[in-house]
Protein backbone atom coordinates (compact mmCIF):
# COMPACT_ATOMS: atom_id res chain seq x y z
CA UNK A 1 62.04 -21.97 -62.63
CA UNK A 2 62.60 -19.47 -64.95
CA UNK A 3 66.22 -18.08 -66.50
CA UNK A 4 65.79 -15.47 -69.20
CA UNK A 5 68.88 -14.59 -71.16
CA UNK A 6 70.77 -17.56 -70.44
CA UNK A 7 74.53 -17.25 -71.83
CA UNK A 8 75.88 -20.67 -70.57
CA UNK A 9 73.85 -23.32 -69.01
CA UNK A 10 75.56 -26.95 -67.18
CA UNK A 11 72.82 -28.46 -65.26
CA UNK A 12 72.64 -32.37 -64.29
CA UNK A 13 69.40 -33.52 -63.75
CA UNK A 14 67.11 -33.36 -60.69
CA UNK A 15 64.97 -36.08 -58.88
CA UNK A 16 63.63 -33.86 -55.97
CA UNK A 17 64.11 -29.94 -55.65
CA UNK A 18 66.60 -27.48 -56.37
CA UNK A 19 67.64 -24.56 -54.68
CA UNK A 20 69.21 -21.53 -56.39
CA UNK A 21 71.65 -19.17 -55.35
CA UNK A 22 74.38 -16.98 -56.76
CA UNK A 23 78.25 -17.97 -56.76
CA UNK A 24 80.65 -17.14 -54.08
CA UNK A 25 83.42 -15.32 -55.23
CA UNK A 26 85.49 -18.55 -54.84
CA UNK A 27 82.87 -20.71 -56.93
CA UNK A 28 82.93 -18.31 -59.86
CA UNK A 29 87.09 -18.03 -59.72
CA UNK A 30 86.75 -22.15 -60.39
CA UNK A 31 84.21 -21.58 -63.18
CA UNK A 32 85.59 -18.16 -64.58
CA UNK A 33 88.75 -19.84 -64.99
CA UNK A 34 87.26 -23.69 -66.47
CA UNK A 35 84.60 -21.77 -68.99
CA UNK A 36 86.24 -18.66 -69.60
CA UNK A 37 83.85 -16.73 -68.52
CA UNK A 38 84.49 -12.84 -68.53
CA UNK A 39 84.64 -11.30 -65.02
CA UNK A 40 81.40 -9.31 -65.55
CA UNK A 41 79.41 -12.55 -65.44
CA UNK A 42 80.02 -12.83 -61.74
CA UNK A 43 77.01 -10.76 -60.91
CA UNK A 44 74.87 -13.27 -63.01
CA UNK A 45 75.98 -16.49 -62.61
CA UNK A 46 73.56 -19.05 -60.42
CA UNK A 47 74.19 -22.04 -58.65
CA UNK A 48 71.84 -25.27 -58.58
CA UNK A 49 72.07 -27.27 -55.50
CA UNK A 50 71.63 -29.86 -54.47
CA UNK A 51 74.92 -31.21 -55.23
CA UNK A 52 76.44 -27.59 -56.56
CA UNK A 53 77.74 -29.13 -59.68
CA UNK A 54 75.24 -27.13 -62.31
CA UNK A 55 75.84 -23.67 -62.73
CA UNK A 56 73.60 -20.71 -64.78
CA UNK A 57 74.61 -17.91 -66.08
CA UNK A 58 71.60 -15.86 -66.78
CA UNK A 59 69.39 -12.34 -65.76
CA UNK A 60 67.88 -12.75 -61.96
CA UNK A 61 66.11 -16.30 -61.92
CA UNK A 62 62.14 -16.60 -61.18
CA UNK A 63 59.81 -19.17 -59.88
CA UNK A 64 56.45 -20.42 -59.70
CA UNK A 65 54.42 -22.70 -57.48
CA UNK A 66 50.95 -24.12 -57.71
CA UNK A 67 49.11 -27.46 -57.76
CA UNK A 68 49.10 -28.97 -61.14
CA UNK A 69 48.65 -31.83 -63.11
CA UNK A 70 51.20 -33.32 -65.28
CA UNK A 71 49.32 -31.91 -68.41
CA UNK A 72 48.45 -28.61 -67.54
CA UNK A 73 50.16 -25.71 -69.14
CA UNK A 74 53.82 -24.51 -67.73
CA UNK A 75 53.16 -21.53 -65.48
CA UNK A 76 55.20 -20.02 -67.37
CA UNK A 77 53.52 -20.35 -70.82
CA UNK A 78 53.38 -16.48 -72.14
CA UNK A 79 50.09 -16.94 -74.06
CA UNK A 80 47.84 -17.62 -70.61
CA UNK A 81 46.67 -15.39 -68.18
CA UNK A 82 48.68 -13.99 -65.21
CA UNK A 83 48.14 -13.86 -62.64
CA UNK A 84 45.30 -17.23 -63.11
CA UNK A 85 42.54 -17.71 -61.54
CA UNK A 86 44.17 -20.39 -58.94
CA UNK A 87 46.32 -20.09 -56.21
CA UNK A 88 49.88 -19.85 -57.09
CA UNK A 89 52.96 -18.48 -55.45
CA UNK A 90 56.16 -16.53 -57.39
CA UNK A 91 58.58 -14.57 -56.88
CA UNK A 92 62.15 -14.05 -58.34
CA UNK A 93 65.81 -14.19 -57.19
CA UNK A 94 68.34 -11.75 -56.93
């Protein structure tokens, strides 16, 4: 996963998985209100389930999957190639 111009990050950390969405309108009331966030933020603030307890606030989110060892370089390390020469999948959110 990838957020770009993250403003305010709370994340707890993950053993398996996460799934990303943006807040309900109820969910961002709770965390407008706790972090004083300004209302605008609404439109870019991101959820992390499991659990629903780590919030983003951040531009549109993106991914990227492929088989890789532990060593290799992040897929999203800006000074290789893209797309590589491997099968990978990607896409973004929002």
């Amino acid at each position: 996963m990838y957020f770009g111009h993250v403003e305010l990050m709370l994340l707890k950390p993950y053993e398996k998985g996460i799934h990303v969405r943006r807040t309900s309108k109820a969910e961002f009331a709770v965390l407008k209100e706790r972090h004083e966030l300004p209302a605008d933020d609404a439109a870019f603030t991101w959820m992390i389930e499991p659990d629903g307890d780590s919030f983003v606030v951040s531009g549109d989110p993106a991914w990227r999957e492929a088989a890789r060892e532990f060593e290799d370089p992040s897929l999203f390390d800006f000074s290789q190639p893209w797309p590589p020469d491997f099968p990978v999948e990607y896409g973004s959110i929002g």
